[in-house]
PDB file of N, CA and C in Angstrom:
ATOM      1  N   UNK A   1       0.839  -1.169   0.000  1.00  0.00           N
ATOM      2  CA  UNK A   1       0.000   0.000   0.000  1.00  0.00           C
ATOM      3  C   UNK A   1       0.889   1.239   0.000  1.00  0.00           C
ATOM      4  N   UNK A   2       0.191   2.569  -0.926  1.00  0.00           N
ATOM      5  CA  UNK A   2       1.334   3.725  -0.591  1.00  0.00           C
ATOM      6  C   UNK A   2       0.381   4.461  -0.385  1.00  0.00           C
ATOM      7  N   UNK A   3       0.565   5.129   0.399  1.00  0.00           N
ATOM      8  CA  UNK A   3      -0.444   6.416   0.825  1.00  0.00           C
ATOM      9  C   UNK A   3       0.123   7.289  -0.318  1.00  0.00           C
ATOM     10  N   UNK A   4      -0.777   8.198  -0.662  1.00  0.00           N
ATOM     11  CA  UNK A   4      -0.710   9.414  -1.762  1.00  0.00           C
ATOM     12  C   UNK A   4      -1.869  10.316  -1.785  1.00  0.00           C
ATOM     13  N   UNK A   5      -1.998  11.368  -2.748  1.00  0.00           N
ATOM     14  CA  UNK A   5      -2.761  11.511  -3.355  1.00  0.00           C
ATOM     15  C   UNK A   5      -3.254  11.914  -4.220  1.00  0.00           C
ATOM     16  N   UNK A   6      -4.695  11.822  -4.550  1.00  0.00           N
ATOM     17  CA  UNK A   6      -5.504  11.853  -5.882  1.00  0.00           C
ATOM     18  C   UNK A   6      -5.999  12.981  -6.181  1.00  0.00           C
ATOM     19  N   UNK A   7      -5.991  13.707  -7.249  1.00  0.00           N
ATOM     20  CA  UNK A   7      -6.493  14.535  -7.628  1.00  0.00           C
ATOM     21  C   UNK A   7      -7.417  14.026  -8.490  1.00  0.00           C
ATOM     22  N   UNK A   8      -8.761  14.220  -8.542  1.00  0.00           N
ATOM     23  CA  UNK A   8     -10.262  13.599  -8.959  1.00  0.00           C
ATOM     24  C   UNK A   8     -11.124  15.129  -9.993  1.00  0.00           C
ATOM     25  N   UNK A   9     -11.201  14.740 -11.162  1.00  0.00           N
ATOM     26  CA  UNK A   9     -11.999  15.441 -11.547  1.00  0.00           C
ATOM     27  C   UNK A   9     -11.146  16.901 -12.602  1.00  0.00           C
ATOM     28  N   UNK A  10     -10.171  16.266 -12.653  1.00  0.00           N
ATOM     29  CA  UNK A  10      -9.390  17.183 -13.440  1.00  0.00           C
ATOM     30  C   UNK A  10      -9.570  17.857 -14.520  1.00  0.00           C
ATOM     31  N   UNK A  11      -9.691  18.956 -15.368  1.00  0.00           N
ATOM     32  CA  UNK A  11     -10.501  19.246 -16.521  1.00  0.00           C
ATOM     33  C   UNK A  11      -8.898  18.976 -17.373  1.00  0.00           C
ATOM     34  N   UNK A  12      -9.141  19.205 -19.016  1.00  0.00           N
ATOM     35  CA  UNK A  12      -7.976  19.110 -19.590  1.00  0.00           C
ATOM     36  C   UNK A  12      -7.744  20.183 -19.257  1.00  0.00           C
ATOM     37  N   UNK A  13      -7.991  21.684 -18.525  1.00  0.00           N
ATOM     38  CA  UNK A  13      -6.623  22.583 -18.825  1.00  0.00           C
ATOM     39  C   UNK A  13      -5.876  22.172 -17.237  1.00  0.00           C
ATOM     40  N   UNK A  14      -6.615  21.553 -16.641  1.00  0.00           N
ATOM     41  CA  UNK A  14      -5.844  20.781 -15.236  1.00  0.00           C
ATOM     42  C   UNK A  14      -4.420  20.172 -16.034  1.00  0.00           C
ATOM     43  N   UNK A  15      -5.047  19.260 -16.774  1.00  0.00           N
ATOM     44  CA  UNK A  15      -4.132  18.091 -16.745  1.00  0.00           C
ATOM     45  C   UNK A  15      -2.885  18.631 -17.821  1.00  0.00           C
ATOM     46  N   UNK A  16      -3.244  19.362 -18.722  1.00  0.00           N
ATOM     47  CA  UNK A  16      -1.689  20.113 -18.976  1.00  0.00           C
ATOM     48  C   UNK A  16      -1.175  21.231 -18.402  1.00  0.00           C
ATOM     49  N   UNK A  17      -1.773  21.766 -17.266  1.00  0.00           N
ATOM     50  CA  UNK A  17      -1.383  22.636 -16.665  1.00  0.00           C
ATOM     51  C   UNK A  17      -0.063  21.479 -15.621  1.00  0.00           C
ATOM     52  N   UNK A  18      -0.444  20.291 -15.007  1.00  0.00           N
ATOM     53  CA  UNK A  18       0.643  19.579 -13.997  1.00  0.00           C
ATOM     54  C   UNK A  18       1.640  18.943 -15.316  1.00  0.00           C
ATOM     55  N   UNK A  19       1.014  18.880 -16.118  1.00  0.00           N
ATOM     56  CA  UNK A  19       2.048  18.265 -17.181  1.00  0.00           C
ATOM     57  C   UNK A  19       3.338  18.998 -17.865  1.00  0.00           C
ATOM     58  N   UNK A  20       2.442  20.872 -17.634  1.00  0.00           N
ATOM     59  CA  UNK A  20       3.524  21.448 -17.633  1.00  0.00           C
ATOM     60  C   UNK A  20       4.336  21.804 -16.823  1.00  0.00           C
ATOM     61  N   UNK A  21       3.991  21.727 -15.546  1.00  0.00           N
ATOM     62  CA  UNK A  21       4.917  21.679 -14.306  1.00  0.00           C
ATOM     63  C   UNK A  21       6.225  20.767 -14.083  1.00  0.00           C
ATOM     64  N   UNK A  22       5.316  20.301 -14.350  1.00  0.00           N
ATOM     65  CA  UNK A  22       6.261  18.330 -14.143  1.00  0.00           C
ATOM     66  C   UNK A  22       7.520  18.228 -15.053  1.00  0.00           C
ATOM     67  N   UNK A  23       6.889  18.934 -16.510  1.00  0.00           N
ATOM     68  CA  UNK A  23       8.249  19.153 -17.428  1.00  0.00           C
ATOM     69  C   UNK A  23       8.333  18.028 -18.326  1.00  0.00           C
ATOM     70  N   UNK A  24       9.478  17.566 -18.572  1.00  0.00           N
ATOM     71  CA  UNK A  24       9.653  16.749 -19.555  1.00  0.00           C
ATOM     72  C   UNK A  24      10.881  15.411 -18.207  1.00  0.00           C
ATOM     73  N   UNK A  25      10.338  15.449 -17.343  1.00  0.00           N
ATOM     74  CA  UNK A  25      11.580  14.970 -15.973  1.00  0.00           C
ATOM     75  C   UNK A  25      10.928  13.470 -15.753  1.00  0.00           C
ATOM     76  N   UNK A  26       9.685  13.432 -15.900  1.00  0.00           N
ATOM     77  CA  UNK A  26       8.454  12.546 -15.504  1.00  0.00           C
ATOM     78  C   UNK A  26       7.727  11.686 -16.502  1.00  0.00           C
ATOM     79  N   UNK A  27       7.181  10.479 -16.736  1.00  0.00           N
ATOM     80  CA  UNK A  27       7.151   9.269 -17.592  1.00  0.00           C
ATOM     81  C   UNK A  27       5.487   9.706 -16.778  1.00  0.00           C
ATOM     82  N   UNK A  28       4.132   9.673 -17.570  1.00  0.00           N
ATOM     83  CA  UNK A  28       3.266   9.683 -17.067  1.00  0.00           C
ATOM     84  C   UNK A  28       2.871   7.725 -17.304  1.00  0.00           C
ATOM     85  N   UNK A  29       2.150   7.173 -16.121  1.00  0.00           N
ATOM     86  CA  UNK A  29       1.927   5.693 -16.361  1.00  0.00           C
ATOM     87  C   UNK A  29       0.536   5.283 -15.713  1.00  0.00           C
ATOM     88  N   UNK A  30      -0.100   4.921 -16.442  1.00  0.00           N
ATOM     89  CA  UNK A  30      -1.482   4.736 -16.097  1.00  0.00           C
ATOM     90  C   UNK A  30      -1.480   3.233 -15.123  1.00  0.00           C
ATOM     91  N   UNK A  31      -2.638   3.275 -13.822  1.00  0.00           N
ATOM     92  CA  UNK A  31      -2.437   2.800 -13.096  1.00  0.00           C
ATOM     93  C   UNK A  31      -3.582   2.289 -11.962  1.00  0.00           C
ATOM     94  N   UNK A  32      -4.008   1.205 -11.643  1.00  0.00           N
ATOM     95  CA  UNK A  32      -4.839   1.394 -10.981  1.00  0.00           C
ATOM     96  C   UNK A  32      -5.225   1.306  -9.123  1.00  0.00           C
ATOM     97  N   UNK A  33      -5.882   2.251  -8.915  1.00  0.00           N
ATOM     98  CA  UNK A  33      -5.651   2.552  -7.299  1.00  0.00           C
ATOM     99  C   UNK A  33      -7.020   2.681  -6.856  1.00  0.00           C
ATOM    100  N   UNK A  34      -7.038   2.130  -5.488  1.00  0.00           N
ATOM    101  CA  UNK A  34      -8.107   1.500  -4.776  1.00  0.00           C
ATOM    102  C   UNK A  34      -7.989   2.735  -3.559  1.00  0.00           C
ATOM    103  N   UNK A  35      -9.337   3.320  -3.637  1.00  0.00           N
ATOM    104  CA  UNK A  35      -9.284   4.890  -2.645  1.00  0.00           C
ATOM    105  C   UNK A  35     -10.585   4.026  -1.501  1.00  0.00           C
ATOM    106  N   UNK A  36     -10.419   4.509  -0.381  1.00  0.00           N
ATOM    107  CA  UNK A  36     -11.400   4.194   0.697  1.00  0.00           C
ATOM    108  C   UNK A  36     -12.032   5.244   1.089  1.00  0.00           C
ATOM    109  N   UNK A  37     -13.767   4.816   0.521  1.00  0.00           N
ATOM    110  CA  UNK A  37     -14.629   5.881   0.990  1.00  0.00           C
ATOM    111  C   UNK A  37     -15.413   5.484   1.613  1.00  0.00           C
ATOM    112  N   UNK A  38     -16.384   5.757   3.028  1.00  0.00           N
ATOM    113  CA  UNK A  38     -16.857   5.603   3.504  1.00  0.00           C
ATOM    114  C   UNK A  38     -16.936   3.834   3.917  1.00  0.00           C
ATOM    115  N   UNK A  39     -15.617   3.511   4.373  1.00  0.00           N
ATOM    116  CA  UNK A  39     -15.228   2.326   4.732  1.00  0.00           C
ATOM    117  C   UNK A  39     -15.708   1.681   3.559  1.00  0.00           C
ATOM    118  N   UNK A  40     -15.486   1.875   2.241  1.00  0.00           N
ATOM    119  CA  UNK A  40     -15.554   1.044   0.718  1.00  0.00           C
ATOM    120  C   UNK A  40     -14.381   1.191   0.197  1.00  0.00           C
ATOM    121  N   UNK A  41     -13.858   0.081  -0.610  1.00  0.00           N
ATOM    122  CA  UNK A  41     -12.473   0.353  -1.397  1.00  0.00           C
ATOM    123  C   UNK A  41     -13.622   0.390  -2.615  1.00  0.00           C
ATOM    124  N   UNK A  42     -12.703   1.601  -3.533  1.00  0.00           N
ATOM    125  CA  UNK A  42     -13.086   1.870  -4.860  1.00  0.00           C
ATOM    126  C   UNK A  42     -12.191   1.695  -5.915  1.00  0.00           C
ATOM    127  N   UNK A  43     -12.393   1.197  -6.631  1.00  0.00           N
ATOM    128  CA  UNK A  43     -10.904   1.134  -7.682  1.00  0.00           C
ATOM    129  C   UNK A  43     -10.904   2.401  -8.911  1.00  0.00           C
ATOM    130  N   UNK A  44     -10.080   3.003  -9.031  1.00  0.00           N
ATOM    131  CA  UNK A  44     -10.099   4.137 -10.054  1.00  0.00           C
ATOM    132  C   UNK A  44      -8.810   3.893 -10.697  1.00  0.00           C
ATOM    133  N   UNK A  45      -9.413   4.352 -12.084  1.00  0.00           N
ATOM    134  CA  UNK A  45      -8.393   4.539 -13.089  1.00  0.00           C
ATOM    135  C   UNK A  45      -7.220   5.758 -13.013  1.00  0.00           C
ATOM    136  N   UNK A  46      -6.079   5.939 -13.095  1.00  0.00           N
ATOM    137  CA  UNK A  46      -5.491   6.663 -12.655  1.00  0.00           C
ATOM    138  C   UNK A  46      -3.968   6.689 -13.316  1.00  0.00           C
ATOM    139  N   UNK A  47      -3.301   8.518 -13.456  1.00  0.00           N
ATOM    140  CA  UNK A  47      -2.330   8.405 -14.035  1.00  0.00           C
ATOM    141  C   UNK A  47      -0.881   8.803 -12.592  1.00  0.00           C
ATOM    142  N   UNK A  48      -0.129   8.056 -12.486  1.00  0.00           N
ATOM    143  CA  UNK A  48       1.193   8.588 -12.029  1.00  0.00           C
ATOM    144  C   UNK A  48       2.165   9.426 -12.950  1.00  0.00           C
ATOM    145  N   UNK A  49       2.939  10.386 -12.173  1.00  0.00           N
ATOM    146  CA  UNK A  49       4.018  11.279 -12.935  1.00  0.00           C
ATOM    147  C   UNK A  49       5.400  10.559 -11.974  1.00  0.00           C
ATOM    148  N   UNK A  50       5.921   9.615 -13.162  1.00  0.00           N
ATOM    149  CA  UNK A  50       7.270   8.614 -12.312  1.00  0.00           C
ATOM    150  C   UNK A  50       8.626   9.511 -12.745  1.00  0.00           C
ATOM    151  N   UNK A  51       9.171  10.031 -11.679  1.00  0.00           N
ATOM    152  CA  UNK A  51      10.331  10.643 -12.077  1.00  0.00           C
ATOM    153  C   UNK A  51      11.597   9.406 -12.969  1.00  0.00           C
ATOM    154  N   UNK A  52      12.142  10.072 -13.961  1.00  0.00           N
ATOM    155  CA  UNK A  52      12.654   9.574 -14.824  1.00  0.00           C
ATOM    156  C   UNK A  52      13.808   9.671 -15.058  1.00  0.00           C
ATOM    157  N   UNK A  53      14.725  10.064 -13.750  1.00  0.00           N
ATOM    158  CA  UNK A  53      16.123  10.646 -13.489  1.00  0.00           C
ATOM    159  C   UNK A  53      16.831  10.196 -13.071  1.00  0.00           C
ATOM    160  N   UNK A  54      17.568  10.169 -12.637  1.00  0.00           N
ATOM    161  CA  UNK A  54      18.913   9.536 -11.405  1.00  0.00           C
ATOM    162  C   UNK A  54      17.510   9.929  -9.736  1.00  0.00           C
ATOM    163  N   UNK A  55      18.147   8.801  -8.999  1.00  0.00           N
ATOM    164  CA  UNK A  55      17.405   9.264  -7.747  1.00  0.00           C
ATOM    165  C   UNK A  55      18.458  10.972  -7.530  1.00  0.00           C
ATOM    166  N   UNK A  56      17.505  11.773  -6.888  1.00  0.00           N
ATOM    167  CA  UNK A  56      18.090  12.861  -6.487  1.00  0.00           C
ATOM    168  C   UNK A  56      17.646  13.713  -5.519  1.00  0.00           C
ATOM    169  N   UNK A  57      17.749  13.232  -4.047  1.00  0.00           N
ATOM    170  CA  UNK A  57      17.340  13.436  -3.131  1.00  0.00           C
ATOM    171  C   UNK A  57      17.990  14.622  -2.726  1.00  0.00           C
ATOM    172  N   UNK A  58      17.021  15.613  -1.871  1.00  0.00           N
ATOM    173  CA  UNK A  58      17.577  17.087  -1.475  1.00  0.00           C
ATOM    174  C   UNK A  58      18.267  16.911  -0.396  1.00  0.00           C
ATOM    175  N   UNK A  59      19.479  17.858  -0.183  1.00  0.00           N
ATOM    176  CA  UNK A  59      19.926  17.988   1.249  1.00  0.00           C
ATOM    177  C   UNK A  59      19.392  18.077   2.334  1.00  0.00           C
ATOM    178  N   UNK A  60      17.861  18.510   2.477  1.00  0.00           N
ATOM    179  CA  UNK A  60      17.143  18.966   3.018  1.00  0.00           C
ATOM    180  C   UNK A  60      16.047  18.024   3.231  1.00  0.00           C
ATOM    181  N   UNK A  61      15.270  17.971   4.668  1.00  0.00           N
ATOM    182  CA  UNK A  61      14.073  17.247   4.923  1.00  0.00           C
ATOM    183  C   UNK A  61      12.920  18.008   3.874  1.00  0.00           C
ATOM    184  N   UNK A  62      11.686  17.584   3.437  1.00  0.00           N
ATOM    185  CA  UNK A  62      10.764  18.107   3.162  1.00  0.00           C
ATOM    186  C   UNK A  62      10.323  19.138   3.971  1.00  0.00           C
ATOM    187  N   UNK A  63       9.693  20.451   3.844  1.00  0.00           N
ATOM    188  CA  UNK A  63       9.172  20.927   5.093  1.00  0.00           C
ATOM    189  C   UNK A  63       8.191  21.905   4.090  1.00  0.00           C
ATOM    190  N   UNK A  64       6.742  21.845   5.226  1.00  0.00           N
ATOM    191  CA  UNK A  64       5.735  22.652   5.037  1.00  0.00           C
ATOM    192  C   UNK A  64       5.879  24.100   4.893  1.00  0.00           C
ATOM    193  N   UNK A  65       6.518  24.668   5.249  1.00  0.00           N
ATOM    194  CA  UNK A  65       7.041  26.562   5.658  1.00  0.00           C
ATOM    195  C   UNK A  65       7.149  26.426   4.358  1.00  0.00           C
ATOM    196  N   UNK A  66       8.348  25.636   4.153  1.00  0.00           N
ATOM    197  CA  UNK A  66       8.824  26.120   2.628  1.00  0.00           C
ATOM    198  C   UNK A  66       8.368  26.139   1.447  1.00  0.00           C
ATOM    199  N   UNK A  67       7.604  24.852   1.724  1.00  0.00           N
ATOM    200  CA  UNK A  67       6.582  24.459   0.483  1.00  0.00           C
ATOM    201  C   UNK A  67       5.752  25.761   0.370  1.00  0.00           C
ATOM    202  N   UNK A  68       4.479  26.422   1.237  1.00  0.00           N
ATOM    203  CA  UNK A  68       3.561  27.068   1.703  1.00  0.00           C
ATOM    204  C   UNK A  68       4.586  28.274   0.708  1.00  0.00           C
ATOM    205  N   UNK A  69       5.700  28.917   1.337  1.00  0.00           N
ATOM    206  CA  UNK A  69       6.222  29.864   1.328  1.00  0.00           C
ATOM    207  C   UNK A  69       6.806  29.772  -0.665  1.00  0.00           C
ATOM    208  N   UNK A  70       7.559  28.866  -0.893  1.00  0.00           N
ATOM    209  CA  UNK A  70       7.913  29.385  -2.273  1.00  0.00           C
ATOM    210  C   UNK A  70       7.085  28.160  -2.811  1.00  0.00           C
ATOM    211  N   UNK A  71       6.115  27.342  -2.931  1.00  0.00           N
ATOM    212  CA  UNK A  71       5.640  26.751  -4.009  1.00  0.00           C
ATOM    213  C   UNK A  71       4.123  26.275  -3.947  1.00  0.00           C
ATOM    214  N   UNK A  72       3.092  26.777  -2.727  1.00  0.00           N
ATOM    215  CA  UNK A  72       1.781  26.927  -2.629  1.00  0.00           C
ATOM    216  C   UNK A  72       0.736  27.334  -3.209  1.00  0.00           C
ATOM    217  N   UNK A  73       1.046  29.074  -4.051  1.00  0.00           N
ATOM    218  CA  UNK A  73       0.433  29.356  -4.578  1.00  0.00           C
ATOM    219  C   UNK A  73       0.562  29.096  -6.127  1.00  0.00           C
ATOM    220  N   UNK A  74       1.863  28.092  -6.512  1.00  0.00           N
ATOM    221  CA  UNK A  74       1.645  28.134  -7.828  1.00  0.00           C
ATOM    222  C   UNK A  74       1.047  26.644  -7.999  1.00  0.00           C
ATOM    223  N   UNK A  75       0.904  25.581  -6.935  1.00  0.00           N
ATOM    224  CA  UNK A  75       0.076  24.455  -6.642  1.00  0.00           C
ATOM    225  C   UNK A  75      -1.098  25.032  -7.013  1.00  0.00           C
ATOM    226  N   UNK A  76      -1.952  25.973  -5.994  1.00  0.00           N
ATOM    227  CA  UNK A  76      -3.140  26.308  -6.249  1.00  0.00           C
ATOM    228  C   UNK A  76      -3.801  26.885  -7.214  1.00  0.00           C
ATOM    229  N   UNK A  77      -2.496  27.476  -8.004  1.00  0.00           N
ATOM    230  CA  UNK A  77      -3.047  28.000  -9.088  1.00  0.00           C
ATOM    231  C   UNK A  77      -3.589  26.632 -10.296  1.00  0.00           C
ATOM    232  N   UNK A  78      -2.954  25.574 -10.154  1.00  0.00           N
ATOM    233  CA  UNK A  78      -3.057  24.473 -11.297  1.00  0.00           C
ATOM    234  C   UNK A  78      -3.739  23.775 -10.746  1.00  0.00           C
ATOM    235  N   UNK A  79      -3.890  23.627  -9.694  1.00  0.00           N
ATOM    236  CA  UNK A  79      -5.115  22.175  -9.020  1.00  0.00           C
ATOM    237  C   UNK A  79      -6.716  23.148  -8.720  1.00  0.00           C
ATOM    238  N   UNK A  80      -6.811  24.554  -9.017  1.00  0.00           N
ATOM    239  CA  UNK A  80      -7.666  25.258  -9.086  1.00  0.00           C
ATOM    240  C   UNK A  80      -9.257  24.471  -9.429  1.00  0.00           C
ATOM    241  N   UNK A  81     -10.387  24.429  -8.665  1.00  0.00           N
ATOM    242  CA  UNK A  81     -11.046  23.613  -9.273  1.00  0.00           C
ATOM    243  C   UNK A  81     -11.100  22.007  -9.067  1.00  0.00           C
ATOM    244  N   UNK A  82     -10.082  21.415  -8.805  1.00  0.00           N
ATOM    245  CA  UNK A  82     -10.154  19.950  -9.202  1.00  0.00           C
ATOM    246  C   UNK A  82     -10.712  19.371  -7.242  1.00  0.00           C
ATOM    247  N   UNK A  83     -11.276  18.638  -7.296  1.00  0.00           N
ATOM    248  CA  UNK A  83     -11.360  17.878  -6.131  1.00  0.00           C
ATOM    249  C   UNK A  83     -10.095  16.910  -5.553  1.00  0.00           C
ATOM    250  N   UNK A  84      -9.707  16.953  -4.086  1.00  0.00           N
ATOM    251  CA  UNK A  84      -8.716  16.711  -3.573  1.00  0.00           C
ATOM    252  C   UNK A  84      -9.198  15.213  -2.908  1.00  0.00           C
ATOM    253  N   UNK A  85      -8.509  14.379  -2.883  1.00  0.00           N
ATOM    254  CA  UNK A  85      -9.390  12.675  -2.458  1.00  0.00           C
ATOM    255  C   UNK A  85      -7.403  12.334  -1.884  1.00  0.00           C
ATOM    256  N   UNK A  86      -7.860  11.691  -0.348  1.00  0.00           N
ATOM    257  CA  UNK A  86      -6.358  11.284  -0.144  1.00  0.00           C
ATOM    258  C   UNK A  86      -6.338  11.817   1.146  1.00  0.00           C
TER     259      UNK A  86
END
């Protein structure tokens, strides 16, 4: 099992809006994943963005401040609209 999550309901200018984010770094791979709703597993069709690089882990832990601070509002600008599941 991997915890993640789903973005549900994406319009196409969603889906090339993360596609242009993502770049040309990422192998998109269709996939299927089982979400739990109301104590039901659901199976949905679904795409992953698999990085396609050398592993390249930051010096740095992940951290919320930073995210929030330099890369929040340009998240919100592209997931604008879409329903959040996860």
């Amino acid at each position: 099992m991997v915890d993640g999550i789903l973005l549900h309901q994406l319009t196409d200018l969603h889906y090339r809006k993360v596609k242009a984010f993502a770049g040309t770094s990422y192998d998109i791979v269709p996939v299927t994943v089982y979400v739990e709703r109301a104590r039901t597993r659901v199976k949905v069709e679904a795409n992953v963005f698999v990085w396609k690089g050398d592993i390249e882990l930051a010096d740095t832990p992940w951290n919320l401040e930073d995210f929030v601070r330099d890369k929040l509002s340009t998240w919100l600008n592209i997931f604008s609209g879409a329903e959040l599941v996860g």
